[in-house]
C-alpha atoms as a PDB file:
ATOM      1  CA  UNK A   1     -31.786 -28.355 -60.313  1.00  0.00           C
ATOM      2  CA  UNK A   2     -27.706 -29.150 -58.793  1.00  0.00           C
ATOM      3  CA  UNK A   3     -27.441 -25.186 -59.713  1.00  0.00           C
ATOM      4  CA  UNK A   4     -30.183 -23.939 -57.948  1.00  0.00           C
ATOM      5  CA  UNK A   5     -29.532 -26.485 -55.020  1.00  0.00           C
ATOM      6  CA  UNK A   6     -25.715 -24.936 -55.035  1.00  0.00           C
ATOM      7  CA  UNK A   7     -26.961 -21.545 -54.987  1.00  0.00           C
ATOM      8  CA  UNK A   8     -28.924 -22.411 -51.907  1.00  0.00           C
ATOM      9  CA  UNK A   9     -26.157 -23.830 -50.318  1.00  0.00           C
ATOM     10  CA  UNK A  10     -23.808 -21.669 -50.858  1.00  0.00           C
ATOM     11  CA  UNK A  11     -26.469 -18.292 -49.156  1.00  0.00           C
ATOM     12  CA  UNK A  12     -27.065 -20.860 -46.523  1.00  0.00           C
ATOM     13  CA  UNK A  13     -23.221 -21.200 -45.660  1.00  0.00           C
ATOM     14  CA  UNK A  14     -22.603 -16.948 -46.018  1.00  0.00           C
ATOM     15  CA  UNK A  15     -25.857 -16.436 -43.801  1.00  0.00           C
ATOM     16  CA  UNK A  16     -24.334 -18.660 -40.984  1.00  0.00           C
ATOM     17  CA  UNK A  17     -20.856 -17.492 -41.242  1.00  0.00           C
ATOM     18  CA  UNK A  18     -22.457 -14.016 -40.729  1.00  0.00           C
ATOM     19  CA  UNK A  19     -24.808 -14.534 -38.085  1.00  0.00           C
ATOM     20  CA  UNK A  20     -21.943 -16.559 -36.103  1.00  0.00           C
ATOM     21  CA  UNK A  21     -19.668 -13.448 -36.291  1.00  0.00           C
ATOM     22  CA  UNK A  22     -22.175 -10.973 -35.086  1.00  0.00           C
ATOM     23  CA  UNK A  23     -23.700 -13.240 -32.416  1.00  0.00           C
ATOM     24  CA  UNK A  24     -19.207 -13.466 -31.126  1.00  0.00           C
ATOM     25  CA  UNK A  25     -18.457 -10.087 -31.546  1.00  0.00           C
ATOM     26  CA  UNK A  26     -20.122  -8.575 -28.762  1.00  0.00           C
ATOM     27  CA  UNK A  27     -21.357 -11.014 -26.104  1.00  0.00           C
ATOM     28  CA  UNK A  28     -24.213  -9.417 -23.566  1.00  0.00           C
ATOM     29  CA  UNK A  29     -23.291  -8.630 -19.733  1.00  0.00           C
ATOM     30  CA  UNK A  30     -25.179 -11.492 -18.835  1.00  0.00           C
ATOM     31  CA  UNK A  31     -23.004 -13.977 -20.349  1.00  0.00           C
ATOM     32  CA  UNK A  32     -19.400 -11.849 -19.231  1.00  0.00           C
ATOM     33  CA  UNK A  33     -17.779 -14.198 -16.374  1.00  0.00           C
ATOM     34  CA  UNK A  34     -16.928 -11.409 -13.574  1.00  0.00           C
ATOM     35  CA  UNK A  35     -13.206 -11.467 -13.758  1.00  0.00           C
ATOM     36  CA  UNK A  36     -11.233  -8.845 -11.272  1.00  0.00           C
ATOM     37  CA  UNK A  37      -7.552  -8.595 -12.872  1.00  0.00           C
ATOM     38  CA  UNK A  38      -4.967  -5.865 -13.742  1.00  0.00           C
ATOM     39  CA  UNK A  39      -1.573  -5.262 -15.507  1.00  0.00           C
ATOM     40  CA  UNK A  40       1.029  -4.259 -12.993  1.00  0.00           C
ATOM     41  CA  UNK A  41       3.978  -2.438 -14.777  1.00  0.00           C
ATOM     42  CA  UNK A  42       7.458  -2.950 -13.205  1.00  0.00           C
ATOM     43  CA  UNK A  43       9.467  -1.341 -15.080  1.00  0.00           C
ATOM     44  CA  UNK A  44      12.811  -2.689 -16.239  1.00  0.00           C
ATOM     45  CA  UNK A  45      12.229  -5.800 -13.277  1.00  0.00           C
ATOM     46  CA  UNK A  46      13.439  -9.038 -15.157  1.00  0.00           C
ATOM     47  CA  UNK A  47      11.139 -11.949 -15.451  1.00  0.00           C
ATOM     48  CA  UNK A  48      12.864 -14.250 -13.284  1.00  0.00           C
ATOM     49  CA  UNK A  49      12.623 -12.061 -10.211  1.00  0.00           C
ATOM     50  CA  UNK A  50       9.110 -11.275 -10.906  1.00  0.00           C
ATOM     51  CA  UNK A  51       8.695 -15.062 -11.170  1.00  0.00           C
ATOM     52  CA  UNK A  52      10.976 -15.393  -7.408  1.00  0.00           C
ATOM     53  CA  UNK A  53       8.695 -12.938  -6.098  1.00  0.00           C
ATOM     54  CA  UNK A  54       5.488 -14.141  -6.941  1.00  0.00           C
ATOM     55  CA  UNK A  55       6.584 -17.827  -6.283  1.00  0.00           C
ATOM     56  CA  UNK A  56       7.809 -16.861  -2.840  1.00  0.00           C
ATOM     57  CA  UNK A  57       3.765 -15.003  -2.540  1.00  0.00           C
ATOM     58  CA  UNK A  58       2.178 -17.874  -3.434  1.00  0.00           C
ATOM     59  CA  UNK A  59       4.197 -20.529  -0.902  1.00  0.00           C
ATOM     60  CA  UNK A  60       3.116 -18.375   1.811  1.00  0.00           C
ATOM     61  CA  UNK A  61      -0.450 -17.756   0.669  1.00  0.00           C
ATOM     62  CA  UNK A  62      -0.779 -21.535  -0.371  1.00  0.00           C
ATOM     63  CA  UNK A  63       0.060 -22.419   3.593  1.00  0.00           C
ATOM     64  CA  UNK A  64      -3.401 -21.366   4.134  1.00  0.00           C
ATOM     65  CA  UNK A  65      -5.089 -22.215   1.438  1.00  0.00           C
ATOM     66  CA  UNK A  66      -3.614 -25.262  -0.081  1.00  0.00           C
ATOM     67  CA  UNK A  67      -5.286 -25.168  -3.788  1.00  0.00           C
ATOM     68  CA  UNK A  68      -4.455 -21.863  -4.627  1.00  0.00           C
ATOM     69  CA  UNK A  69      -1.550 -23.126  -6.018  1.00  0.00           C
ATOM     70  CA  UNK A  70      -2.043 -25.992  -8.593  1.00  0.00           C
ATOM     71  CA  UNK A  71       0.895 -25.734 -11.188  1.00  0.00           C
ATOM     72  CA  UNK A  72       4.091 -23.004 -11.074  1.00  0.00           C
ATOM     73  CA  UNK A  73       5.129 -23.102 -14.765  1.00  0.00           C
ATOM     74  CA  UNK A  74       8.642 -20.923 -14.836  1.00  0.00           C
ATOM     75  CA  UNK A  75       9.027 -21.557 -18.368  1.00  0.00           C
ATOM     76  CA  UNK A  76       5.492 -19.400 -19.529  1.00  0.00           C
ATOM     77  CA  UNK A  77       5.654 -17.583 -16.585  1.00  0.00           C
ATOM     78  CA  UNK A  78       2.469 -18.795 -15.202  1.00  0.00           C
ATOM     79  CA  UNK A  79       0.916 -20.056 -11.769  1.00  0.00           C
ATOM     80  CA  UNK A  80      -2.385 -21.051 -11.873  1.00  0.00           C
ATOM     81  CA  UNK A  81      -4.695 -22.507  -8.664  1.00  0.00           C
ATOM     82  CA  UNK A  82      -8.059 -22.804  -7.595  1.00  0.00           C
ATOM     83  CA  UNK A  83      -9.533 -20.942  -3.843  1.00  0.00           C
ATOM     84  CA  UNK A  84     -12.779 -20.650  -2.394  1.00  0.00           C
ATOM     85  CA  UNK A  85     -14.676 -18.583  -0.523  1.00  0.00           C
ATOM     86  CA  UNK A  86     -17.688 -19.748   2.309  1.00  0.00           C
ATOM     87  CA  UNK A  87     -20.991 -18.178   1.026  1.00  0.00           C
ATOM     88  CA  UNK A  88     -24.591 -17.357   3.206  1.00  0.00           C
ATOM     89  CA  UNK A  89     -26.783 -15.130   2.207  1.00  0.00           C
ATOM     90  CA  UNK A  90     -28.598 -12.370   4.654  1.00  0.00           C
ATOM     91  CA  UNK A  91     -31.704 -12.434   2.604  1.00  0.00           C
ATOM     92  CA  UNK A  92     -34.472 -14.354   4.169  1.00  0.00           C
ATOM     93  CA  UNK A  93     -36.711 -17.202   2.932  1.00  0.00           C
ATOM     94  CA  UNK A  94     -34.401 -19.848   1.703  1.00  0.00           C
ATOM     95  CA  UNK A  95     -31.256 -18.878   3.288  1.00  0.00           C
ATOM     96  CA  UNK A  96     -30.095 -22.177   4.142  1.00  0.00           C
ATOM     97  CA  UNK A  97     -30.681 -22.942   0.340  1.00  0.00           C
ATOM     98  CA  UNK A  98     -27.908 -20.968  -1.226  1.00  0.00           C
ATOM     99  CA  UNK A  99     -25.688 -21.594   2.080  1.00  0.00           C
ATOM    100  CA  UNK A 100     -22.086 -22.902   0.417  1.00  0.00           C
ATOM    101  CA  UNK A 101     -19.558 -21.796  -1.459  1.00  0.00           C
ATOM    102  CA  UNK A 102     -17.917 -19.858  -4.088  1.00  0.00           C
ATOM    103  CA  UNK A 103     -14.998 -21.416  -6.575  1.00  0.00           C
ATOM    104  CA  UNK A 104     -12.363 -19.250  -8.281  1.00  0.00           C
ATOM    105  CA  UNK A 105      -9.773 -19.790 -10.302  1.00  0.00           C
ATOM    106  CA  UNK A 106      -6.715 -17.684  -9.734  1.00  0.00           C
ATOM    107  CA  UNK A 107      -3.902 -16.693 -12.180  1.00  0.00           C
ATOM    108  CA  UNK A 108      -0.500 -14.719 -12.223  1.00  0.00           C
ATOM    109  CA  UNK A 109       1.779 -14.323 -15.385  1.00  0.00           C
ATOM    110  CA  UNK A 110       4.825 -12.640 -15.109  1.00  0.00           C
ATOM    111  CA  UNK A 111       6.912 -10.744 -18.061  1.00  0.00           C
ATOM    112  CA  UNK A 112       9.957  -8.621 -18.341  1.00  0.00           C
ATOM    113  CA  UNK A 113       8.871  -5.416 -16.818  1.00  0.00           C
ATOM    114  CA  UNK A 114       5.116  -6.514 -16.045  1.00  0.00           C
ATOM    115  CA  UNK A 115       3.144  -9.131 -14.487  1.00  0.00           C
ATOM    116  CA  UNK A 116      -0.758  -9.700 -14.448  1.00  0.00           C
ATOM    117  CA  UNK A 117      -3.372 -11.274 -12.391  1.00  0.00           C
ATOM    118  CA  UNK A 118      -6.918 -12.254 -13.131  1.00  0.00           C
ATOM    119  CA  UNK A 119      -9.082 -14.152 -10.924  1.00  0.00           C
ATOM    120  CA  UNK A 120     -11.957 -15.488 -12.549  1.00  0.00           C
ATOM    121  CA  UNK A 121     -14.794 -18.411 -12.880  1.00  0.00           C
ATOM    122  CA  UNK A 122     -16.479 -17.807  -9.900  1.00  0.00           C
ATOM    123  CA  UNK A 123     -19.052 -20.711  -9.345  1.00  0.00           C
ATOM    124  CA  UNK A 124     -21.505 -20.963  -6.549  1.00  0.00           C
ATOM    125  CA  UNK A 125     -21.857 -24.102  -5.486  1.00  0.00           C
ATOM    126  CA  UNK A 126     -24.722 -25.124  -2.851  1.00  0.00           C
ATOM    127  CA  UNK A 127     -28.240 -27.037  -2.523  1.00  0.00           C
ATOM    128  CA  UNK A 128     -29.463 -23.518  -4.372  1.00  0.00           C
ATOM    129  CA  UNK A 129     -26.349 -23.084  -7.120  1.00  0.00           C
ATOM    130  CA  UNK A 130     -26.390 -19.561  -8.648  1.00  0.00           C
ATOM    131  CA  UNK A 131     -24.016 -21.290 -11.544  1.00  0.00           C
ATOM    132  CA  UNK A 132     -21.279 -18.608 -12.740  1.00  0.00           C
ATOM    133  CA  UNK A 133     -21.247 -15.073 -11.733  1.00  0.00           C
ATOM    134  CA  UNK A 134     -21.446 -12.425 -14.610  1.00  0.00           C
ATOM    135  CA  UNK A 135     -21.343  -9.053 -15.058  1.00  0.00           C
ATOM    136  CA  UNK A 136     -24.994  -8.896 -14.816  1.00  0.00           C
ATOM    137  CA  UNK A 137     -26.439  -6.746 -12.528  1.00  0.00           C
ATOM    138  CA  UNK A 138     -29.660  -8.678 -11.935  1.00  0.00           C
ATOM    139  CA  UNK A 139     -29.678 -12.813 -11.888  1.00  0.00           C
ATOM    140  CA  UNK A 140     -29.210 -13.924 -15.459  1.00  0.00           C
ATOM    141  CA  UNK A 141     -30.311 -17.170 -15.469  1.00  0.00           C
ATOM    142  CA  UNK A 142     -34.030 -18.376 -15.139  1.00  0.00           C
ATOM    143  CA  UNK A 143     -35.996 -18.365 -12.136  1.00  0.00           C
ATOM    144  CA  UNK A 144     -38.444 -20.882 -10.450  1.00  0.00           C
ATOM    145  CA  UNK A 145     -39.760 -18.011  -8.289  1.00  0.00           C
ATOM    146  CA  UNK A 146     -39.185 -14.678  -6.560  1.00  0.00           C
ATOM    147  CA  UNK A 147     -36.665 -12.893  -9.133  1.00  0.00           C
ATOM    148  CA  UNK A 148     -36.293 -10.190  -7.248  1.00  0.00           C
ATOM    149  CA  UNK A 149     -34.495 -12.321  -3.965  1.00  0.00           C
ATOM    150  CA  UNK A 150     -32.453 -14.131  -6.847  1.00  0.00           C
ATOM    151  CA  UNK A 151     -30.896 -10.435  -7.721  1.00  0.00           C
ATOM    152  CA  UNK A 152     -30.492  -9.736  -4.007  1.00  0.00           C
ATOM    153  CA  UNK A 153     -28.437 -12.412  -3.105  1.00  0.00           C
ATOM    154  CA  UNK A 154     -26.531 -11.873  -6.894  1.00  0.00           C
ATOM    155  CA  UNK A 155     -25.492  -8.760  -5.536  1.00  0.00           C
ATOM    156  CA  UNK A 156     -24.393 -10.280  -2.372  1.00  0.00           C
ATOM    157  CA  UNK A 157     -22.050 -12.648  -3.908  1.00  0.00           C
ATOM    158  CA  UNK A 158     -20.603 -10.111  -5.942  1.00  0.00           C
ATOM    159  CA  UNK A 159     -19.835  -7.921  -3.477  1.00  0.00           C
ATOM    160  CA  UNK A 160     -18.570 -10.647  -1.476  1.00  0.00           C
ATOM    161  CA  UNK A 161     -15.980 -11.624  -4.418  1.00  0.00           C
ATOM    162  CA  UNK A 162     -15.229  -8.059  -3.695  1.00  0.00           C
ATOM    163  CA  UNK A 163     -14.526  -7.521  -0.481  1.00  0.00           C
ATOM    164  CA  UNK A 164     -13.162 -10.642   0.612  1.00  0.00           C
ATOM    165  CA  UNK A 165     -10.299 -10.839  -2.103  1.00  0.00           C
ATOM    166  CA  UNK A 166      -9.412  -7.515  -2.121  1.00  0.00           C
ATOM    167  CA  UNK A 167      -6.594  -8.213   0.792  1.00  0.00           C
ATOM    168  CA  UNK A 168      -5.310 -11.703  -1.145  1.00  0.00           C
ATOM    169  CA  UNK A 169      -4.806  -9.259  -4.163  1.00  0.00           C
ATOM    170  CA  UNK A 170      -3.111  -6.390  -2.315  1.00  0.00           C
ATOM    171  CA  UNK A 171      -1.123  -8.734  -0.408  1.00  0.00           C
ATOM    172  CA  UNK A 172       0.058 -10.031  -3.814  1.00  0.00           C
ATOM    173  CA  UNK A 173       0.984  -6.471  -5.286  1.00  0.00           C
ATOM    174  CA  UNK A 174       3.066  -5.759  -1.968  1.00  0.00           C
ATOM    175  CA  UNK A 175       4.920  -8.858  -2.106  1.00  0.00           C
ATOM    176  CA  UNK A 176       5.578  -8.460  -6.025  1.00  0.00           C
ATOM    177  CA  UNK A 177       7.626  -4.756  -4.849  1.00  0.00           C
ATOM    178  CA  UNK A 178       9.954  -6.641  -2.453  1.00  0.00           C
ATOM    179  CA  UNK A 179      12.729  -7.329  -4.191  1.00  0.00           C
ATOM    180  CA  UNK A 180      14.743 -11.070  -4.026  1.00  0.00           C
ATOM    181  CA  UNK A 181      18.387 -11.187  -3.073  1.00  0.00           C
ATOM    182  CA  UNK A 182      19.128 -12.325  -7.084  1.00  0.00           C
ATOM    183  CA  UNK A 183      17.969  -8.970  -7.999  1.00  0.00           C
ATOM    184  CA  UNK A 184      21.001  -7.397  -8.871  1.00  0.00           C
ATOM    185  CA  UNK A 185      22.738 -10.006 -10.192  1.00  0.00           C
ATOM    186  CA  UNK A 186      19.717 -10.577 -12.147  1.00  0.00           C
ATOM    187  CA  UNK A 187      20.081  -7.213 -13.793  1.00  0.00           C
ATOM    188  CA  UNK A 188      23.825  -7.695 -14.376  1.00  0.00           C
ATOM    189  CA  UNK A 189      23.431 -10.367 -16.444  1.00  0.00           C
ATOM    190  CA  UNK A 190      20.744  -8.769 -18.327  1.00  0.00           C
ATOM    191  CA  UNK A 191      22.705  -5.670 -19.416  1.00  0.00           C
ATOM    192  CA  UNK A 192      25.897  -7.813 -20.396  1.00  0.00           C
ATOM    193  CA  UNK A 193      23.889  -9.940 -22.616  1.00  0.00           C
ATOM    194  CA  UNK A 194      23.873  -8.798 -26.584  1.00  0.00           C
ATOM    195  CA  UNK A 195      19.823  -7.864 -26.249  1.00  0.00           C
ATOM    196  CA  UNK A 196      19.589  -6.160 -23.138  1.00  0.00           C
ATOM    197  CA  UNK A 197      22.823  -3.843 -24.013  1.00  0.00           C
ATOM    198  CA  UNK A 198      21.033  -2.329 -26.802  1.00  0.00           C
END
């Protein structure tokens, strides 16, 4: 009986194990969080003027939009913030419903040579919430009624997210290719030093 009862056990354990790793592996575009981000390359641009740069970005942007800057952390490399964007929908019938707005959080890392951004988590938050966008193309999540003007104003948001931070990320890559004043001293001290001579 304990052997049989251990046998059991132990195909109940491998058929879990298995099923969790196929079920992680590959999750479905309606459960991908949209995320627009990019790897800039910069070539031999040390990490402490790509941090200058994108600190000196983010004190002007953060003028205007006081959240998008939450924590500067120079020793990873990292900013991180939250934005939003206003939201209304020019689909009829329960416009004033989904009227709000739409959370984001917003992320640069910089690295010798490179730096990346990813802006991601984007929430809708009204009387109406839509929840997270995905890569879905149609509304993911379950509907009370009228699927089809769910997927409408889906596709709204998303091209929204779109269109609206498109400028706040180009105005990022131009600032990122305007040098500091420490640049040059920056790469002095970087070809002197034992690693960055070889």
């Amino acid at each position: 009986m304990r052997k049989s009862f251990t046998i059991f056990f132990l195909l109940l354990s491998c058929y879990r194990v298995a099923a969790q790793t196929a079920a992680s592996s590959e999750a479905p575009a309606a459960h991908r969080k949209l995320t627009l981000s990019d790897t800039i390359p910069m070539d031999d641009t040390p990490r402490d003027e790509l941090y200058s740069r994108a600190w000196r970005w983010f004190s002007d942007a953060s003028r205007n939009v006081p959240s998008l800057l939450e924590e500067a952390n120079r020793r990873y490399g990292r900013f991180t913030g939250t934005a939003s964007l206003p939201f209304s929908t020019r689909q009829g019938g329960g416009s004033e419903y989904v009227k709000g707005r739409i959370y984001f959080n917003f992320t640069v890392r910089v690295e010798d040579g490179f730096y990346t951004y990813e802006l991601t988590d984007f929430t809708h938050v009204a009387r109406l919430p839509f929840n997270t966008l995905t890569t879905h193309d149609r509304y993911p999540y379950r509907t009370v009624a009228d699927e089809d003007w769910h997927s409408q104003v889906w596709q709204e948001m998303k091209a929204k997210v779109n269109v609206e931070l498109k400028p706040m990320v180009e105005s990022l890559k131009a600032a990122m290719r305007i040098q500091t004043e420490k640049l040059e001293e920056y790469k002095a001290i970087r070809a002197s030093s034992p690693e960055g001579g070889e």
